[in-house]
Protein backbone atom coordinates (compact mmCIF):
# COMPACT_ATOMS: atom_id res chain seq x y z
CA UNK A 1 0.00 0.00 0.00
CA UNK A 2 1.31 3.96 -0.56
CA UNK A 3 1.70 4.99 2.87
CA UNK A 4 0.79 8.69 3.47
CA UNK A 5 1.81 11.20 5.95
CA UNK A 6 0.80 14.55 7.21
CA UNK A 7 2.16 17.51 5.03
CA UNK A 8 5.27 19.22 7.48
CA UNK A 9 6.27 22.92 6.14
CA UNK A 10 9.41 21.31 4.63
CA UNK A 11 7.38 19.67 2.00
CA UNK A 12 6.72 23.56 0.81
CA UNK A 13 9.36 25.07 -1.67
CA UNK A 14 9.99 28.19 0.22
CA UNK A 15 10.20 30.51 -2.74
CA UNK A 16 7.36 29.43 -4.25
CA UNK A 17 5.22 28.49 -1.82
CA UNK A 18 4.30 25.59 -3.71
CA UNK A 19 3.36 22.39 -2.59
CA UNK A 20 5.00 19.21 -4.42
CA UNK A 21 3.35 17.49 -7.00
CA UNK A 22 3.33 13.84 -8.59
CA UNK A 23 1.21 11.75 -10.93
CA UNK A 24 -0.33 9.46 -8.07
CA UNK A 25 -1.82 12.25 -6.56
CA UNK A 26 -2.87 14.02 -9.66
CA UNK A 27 -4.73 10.74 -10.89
CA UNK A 28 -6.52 10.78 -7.29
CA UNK A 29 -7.59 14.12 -7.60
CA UNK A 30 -9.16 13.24 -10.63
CA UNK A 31 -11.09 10.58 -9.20
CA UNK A 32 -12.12 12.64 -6.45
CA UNK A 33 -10.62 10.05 -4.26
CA UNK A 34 -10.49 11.93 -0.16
CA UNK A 35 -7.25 10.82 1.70
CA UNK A 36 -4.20 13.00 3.59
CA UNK A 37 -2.20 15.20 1.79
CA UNK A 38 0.60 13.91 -0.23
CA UNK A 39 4.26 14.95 0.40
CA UNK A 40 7.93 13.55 -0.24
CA UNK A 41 8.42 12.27 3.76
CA UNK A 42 9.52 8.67 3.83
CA UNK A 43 7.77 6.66 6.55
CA UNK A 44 10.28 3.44 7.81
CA UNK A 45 8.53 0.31 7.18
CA UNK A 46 5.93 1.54 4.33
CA UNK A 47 6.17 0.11 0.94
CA UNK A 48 5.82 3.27 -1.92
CA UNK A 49 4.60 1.64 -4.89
CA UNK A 50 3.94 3.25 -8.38
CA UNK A 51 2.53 0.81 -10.87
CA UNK A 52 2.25 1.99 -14.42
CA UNK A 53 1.19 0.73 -17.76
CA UNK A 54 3.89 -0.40 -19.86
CA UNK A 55 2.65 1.61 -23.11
CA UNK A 56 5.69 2.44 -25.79
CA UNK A 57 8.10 1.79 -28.24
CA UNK A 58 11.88 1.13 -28.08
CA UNK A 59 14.32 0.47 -31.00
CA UNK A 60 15.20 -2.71 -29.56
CA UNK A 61 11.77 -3.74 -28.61
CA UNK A 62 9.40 -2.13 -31.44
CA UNK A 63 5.82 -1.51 -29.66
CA UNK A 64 5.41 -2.70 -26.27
CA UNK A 65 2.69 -3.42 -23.70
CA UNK A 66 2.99 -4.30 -20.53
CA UNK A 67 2.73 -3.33 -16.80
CA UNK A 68 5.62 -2.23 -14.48
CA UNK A 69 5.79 -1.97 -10.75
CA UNK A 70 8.50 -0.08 -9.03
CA UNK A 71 8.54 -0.65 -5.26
CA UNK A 72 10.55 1.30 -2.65
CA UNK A 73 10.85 0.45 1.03
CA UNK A 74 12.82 2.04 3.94
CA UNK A 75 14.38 -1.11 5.92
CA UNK A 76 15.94 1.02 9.03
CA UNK A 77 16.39 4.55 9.99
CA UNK A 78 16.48 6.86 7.26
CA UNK A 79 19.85 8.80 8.96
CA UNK A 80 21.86 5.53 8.87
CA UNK A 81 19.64 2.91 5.89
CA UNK A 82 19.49 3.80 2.39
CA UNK A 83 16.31 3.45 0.45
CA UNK A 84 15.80 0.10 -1.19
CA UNK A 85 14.09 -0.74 -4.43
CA UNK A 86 12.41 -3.50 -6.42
CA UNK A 87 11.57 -2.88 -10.39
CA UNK A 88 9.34 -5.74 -11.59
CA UNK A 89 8.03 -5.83 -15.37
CA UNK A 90 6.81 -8.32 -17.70
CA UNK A 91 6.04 -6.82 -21.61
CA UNK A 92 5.33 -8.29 -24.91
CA UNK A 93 6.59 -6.24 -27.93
CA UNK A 94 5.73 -6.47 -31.87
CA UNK A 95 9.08 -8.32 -32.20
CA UNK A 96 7.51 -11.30 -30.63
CA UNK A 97 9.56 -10.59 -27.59
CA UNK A 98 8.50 -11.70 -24.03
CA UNK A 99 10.61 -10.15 -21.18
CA UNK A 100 10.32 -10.51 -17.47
CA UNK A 101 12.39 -8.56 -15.49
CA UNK A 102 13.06 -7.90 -11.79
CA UNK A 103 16.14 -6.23 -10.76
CA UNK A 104 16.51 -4.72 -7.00
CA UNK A 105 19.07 -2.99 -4.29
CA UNK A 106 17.70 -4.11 -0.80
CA UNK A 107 19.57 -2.43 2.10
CA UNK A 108 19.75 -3.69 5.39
CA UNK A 109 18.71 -1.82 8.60
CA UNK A 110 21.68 0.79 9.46
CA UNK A 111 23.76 -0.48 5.69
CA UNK A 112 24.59 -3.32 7.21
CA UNK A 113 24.23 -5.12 4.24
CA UNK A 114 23.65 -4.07 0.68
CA UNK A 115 21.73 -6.88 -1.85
CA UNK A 116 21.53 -5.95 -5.26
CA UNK A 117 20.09 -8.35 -7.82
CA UNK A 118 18.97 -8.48 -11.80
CA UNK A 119 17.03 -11.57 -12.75
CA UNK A 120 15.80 -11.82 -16.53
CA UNK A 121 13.94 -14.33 -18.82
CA UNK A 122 13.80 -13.41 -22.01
CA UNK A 123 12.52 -14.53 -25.65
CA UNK A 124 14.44 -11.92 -27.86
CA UNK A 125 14.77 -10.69 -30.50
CA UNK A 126 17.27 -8.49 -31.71
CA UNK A 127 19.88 -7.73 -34.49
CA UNK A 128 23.72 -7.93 -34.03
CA UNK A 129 26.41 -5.68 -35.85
CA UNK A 130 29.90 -7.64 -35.29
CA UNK A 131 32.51 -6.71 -32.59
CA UNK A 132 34.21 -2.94 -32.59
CA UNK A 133 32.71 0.40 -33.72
CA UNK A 134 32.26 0.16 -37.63
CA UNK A 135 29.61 0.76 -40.04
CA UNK A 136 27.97 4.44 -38.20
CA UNK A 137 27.48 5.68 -41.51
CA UNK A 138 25.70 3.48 -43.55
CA UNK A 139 24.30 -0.34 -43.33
CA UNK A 140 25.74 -0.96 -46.81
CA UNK A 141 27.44 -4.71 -47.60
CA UNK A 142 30.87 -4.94 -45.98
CA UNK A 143 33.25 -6.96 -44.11
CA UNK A 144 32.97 -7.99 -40.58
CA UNK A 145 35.56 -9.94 -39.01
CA UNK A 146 37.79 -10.62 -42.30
CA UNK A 147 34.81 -12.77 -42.94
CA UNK A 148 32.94 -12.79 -46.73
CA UNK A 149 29.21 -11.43 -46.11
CA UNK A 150 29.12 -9.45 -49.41
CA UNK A 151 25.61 -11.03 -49.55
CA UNK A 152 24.64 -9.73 -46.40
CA UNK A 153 24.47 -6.11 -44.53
CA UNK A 154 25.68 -4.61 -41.40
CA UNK A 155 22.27 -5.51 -39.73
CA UNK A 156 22.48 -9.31 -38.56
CA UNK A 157 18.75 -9.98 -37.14
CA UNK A 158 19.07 -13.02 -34.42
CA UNK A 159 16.10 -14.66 -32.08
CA UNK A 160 17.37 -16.34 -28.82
CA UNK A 161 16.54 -17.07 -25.27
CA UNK A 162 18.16 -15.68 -22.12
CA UNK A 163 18.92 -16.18 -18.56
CA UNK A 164 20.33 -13.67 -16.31
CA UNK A 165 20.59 -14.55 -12.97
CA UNK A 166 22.64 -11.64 -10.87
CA UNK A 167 22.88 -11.50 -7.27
CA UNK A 168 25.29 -10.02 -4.56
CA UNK A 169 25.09 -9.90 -1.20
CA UNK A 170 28.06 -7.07 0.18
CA UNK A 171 28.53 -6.42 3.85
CA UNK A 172 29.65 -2.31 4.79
CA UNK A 173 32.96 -2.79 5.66
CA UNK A 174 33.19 1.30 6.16
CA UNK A 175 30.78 3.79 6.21
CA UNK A 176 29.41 3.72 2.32
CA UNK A 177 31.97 1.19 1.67
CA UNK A 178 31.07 -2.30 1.07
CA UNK A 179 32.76 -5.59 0.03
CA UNK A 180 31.25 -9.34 -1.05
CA UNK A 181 30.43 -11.97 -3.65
CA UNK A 182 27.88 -12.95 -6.07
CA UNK A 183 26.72 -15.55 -8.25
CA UNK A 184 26.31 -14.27 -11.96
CA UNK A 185 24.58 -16.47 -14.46
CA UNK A 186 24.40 -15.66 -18.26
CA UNK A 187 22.50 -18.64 -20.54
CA UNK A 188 21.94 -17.94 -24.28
CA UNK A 189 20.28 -21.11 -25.59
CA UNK A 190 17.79 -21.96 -28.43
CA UNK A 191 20.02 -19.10 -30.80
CA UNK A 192 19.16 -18.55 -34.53
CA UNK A 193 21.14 -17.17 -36.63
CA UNK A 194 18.61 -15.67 -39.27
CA UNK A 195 21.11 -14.43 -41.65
CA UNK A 196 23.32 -17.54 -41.44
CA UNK A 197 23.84 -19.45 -44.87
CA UNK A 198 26.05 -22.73 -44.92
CA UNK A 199 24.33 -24.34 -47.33
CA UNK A 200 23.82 -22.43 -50.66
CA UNK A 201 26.73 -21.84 -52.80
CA UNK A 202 26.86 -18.32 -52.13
CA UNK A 203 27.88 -19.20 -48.62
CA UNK A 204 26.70 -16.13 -45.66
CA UNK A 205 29.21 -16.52 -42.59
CA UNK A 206 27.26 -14.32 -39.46
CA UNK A 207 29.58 -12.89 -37.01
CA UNK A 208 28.01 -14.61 -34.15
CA UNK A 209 28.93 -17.64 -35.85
CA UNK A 210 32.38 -16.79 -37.01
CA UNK A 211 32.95 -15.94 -33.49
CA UNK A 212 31.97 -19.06 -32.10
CA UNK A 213 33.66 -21.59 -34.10
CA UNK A 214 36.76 -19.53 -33.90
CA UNK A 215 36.61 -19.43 -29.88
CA UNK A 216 35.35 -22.98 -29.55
CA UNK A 217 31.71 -22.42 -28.92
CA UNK A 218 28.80 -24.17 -29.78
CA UNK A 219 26.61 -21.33 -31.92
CA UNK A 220 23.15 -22.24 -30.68
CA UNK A 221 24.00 -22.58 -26.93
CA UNK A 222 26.26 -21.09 -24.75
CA UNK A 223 26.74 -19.99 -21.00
CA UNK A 224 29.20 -18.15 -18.93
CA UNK A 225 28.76 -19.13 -15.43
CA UNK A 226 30.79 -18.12 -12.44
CA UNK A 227 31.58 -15.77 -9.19
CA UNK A 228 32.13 -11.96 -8.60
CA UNK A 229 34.12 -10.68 -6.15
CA UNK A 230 32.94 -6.72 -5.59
CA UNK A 231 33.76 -3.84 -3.57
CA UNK A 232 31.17 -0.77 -3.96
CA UNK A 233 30.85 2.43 -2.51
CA UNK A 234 28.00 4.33 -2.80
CA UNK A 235 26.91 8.01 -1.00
CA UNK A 236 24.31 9.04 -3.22
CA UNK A 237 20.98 10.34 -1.22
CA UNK A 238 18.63 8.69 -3.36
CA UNK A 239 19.13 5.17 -5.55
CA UNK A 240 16.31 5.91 -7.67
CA UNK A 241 16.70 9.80 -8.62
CA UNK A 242 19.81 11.22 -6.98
CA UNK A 243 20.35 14.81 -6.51
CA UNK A 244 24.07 13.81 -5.05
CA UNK A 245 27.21 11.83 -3.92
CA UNK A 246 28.87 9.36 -5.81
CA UNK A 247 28.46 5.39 -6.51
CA UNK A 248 31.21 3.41 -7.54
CA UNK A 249 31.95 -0.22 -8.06
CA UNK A 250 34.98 -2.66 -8.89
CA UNK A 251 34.02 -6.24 -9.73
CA UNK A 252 36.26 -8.98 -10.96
CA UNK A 253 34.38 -12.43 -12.05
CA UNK A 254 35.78 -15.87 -12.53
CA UNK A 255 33.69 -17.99 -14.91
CA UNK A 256 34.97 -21.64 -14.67
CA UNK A 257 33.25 -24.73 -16.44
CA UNK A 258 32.38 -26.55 -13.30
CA UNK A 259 29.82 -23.84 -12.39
CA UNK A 260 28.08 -25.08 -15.94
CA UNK A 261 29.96 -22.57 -17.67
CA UNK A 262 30.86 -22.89 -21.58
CA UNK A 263 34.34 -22.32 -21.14
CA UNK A 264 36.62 -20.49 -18.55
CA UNK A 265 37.18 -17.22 -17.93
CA UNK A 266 37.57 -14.09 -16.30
CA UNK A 267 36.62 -10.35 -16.80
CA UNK A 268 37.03 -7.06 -14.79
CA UNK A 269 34.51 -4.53 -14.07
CA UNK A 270 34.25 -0.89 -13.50
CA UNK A 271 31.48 1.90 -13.18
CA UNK A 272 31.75 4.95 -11.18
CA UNK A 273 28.73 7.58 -11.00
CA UNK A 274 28.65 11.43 -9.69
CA UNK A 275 25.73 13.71 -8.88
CA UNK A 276 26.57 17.30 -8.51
CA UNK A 277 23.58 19.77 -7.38
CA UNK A 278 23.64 23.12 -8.99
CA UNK A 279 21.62 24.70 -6.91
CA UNK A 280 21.14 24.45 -2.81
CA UNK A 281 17.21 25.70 -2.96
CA UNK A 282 16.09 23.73 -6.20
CA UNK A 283 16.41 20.16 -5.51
CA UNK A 284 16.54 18.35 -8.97
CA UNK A 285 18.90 20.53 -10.66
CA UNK A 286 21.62 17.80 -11.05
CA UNK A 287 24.81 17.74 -13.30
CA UNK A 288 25.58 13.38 -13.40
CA UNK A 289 28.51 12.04 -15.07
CA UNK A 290 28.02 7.90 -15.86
CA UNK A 291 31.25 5.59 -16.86
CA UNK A 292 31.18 2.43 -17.14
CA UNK A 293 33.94 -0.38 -18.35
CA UNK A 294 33.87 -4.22 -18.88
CA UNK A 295 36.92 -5.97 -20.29
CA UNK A 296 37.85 -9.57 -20.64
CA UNK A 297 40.82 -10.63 -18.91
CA UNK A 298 41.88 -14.38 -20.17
CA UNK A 299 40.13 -16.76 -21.69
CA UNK A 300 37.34 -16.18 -24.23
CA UNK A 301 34.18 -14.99 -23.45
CA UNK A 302 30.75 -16.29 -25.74
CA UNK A 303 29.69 -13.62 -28.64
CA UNK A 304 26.35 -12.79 -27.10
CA UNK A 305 28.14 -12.67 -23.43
CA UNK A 306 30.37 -9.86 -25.00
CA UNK A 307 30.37 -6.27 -23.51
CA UNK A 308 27.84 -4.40 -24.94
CA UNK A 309 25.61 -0.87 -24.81
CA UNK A 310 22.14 -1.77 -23.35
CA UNK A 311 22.79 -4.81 -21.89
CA UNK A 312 23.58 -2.96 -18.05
CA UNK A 313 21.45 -3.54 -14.88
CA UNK A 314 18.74 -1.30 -16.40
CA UNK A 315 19.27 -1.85 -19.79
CA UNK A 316 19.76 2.90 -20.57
CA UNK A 317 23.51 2.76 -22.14
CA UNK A 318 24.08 4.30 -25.37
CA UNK A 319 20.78 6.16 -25.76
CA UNK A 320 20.36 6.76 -29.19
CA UNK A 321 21.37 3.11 -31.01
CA UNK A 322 19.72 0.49 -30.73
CA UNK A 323 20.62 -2.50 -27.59
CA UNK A 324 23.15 -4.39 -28.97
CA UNK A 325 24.21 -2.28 -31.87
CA UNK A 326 27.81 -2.06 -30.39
CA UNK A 327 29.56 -4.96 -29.00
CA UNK A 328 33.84 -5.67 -28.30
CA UNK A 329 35.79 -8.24 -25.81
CA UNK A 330 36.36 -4.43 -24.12
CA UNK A 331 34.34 -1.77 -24.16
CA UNK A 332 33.99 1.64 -22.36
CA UNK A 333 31.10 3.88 -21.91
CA UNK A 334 30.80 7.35 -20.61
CA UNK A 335 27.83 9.88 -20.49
CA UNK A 336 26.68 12.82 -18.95
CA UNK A 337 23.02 14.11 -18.10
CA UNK A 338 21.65 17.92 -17.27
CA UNK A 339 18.33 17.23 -14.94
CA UNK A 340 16.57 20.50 -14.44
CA UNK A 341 13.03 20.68 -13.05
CA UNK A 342 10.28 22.69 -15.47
CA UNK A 343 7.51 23.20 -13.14
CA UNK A 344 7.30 24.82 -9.73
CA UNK A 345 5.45 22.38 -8.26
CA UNK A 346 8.22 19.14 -9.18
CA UNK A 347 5.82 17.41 -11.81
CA UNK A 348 7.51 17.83 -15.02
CA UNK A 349 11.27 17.76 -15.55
CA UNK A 350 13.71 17.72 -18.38
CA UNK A 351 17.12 16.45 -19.59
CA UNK A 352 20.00 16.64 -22.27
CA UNK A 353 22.56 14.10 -22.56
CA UNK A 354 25.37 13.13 -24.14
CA UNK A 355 27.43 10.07 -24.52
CA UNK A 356 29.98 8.06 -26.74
CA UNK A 357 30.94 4.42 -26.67
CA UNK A 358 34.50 2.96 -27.85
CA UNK A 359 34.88 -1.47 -28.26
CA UNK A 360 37.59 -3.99 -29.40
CA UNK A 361 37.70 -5.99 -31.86
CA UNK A 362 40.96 -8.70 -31.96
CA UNK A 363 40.29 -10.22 -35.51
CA UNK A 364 40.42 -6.86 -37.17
CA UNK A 365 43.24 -5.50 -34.63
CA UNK A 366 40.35 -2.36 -33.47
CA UNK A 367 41.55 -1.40 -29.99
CA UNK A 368 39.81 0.48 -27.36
CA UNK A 369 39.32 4.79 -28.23
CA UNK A 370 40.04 3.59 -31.88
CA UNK A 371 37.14 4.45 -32.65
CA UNK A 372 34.07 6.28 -30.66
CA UNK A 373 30.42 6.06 -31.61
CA UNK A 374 28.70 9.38 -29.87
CA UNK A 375 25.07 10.15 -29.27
CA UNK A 376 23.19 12.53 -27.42
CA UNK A 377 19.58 13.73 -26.87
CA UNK A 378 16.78 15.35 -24.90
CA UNK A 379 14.14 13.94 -22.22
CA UNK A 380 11.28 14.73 -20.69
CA UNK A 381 10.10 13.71 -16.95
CA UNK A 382 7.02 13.01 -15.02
CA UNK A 383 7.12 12.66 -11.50
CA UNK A 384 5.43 9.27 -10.46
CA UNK A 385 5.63 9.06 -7.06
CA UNK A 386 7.42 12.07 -4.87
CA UNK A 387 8.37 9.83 -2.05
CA UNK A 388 10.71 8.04 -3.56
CA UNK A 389 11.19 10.38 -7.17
CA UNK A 390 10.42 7.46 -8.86
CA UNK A 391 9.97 9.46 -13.09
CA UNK A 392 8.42 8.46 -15.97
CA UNK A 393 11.12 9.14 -18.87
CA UNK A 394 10.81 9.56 -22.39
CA UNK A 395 14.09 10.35 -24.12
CA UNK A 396 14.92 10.93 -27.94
CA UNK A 397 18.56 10.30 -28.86
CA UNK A 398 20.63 10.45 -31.89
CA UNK A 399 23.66 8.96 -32.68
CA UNK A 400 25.70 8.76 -36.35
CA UNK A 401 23.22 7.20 -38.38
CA UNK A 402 20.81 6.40 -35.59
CA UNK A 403 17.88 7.77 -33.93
CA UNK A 404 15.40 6.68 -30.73
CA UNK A 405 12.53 6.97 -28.38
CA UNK A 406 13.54 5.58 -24.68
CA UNK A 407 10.38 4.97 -22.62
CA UNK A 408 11.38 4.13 -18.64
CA UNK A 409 10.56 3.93 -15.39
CA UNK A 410 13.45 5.66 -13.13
CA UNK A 411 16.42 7.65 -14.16
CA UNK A 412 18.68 6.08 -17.00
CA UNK A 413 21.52 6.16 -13.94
């Protein structure tokens, strides 16, 4: 249920003398429905929930329907326990996609321990473009991998199945420092190659296949299986909309065979976040930097395992290309986002980001910052649910060659 509280004079912006505003209690009012006045004052122990059609479209996904529920709960005392959050969704898409998705960051009473998790089934959909940063300026025939596909183009459409099983359980070793281990699951099975010719004369070699018989993988089934060892540290004020401090995290995972693994393995990984407020007396006028980098470290990892944009906890990197459109055995991401509120009363917000991408290739020698694939874009916000700033977002973003509409729930970081 949304728990409710009685209205304190903090709740008023002072220069305004306007009282906050979200969608929940706009919807209400329309209804007529009675009940306290709404304000942004977390009670301990009261689940916030904000559930919200799933009504949009997404390169990746083409139209989609579905329902979302983002739940927020504050375990402990609110001076010493972070806010913890649940984002369940299940959505069918024109692409005769199915996804089911629950990803989460439970914390403890007082931090004492922080339990993130990202749990996925999926029946996908979704093209592939070969390993590095090539092709921004056209989807005319070429060469990927110093393989023949002069009777194919840059587009490679695929349909698979996938598993993603994440979770972590980190105990605060210092104050917004903590340190653990995790199990990390990732099962691509039932793969088609649509574009995949081995049996015509005019033969059509698909880079997830060219991949996997080079590396020793079976090209309709693969998993990489294993354990991460993490230390994160994390002071932002807010997990789901931060208006500051800084999250960081270090993770190094060991995929063996004897987990049920394809192959072994091992691959570092990095991500660091900052939230700067611009302004003391206007709370959501936020400068955030993003980075992000995943490399593999010995042994090979499977094609569709491979670092790639859109494939993080929440599925927002490189805004303005498609998920999946770039993909390297390293790859780094940065981006940057302007959050500025448009109406006095915190309903509607805005954004403008920016953001470039840069991936390896070995079989064509492409290193990392060889190459960089930018995009960039503008947003706007609705305010869902002002106890926890849980926002409806709708994004447009452009890259080279490429263009977007990003529907969410919560901030893109």
């Amino acid at each position: 249920m949304q728990g409710y509280a009685q209205k304190l004079p903090s709740s008023v912006d002072q220069e305004t003398n306007v009282n906050p505003v979200d969608l929940i209690g706009v919807i209400s009012e329309m209804f007529n429905k009675k009940g306290p006045a709404r304000n942004d004052i977390i009670i301990p122990g009261v689940r916030n929930l904000s559930l919200l059609p799933i009504v949009g479209y997404g390169p990746a996904n083409g139209f989609v329907i579905g329902t979302a529920i983002s739940a927020t709960n504050l375990l402990g005392n609110q001076k010493n326990t972070q806010l913890s959050s649940a984002l369940l969704s299940i959505s069918l898409t024109t692409k005769k996609q199915v996804l089911l998705c629950a990803r989460s960051d439970i914390y403890l009473p007082g931090n004492s321990w922080y339990i993130p998790g990202d749990v996925r089934l999926l029946f996908f959909a979704q093209p592939t473009y070969g390993l590095g940063i090539y092709g921004l300026n056209s989807t005319l025939n070429f060469n990927i991998d110093g393989t023949d596909l002069s009777n194919s183009v840059l587009e490679q459409p695929m349909r698979f199945n996938y598993i993603r099983f994440y979770e972590t359980a980190l105990k605060e070793i210092f104050p917004h420092w903590y340190a653990g281990l995790g199990i990390n699951i990732d099962d691509h099975f039932e793969i088609q190659d649509q574009l995949l010719k081995l049996d015509t004369p005019n033969q059509v070699i698909t880079a997830n296949y060219f991949y996997s018989t080079k590396y020793g993988f079976n090209p309709l089934h693969y998993s990489t299986n294993g354990l991460l060892f993490r230390v994160i540290q994390d002071s932002r004020d807010n997990p789901i909309n931060s208006y500051k401090g800084i999250y960081a995290s270090l993770g190094f995972r060991v995929n063996e065979k004897i987990f049920g693994g394809s192959q072994n393995s091992t691959m570092l990984y990095a991500e660091w976040r900052n939230y700067i407020p611009l302004q003391k007396n206007k709370p959501g006028l936020v400068l955030a930097f993003w980075t992000w980098g995943q490399f593999v470290t010995s042994g090979n990892v499977p094609y569709l395992a491979l670092p790639s944009i859109g494939w993080d906890t929440y599925g927002r990197s490189g805004r303005g290309y498609v998920q999946g459109r770039f993909r390297g055995t390293n790859m780094v991401y940065g981006e940057s986002e302007f959050r500025m509120p448009i109406s006095r009363n915190g309903l509607f917000g805005a954004v403008a980001f920016i953001n470039a991408t840069t991936a390896s290739n070995p079989n064509t020698g492409q290193t990392l910052f060889n190459s960089l694939a930018p995009g960039y874009g503008l947003g706007f916000r609705i305010k869902m649910n002002m106890k926890d700033r849980t926002n409806i977002c709708i994004d447009y973003g452009r890259g080279l060659g490429s263009h977007g509409i990003y529907f969410n729930i919560q901030e893109t970081f």
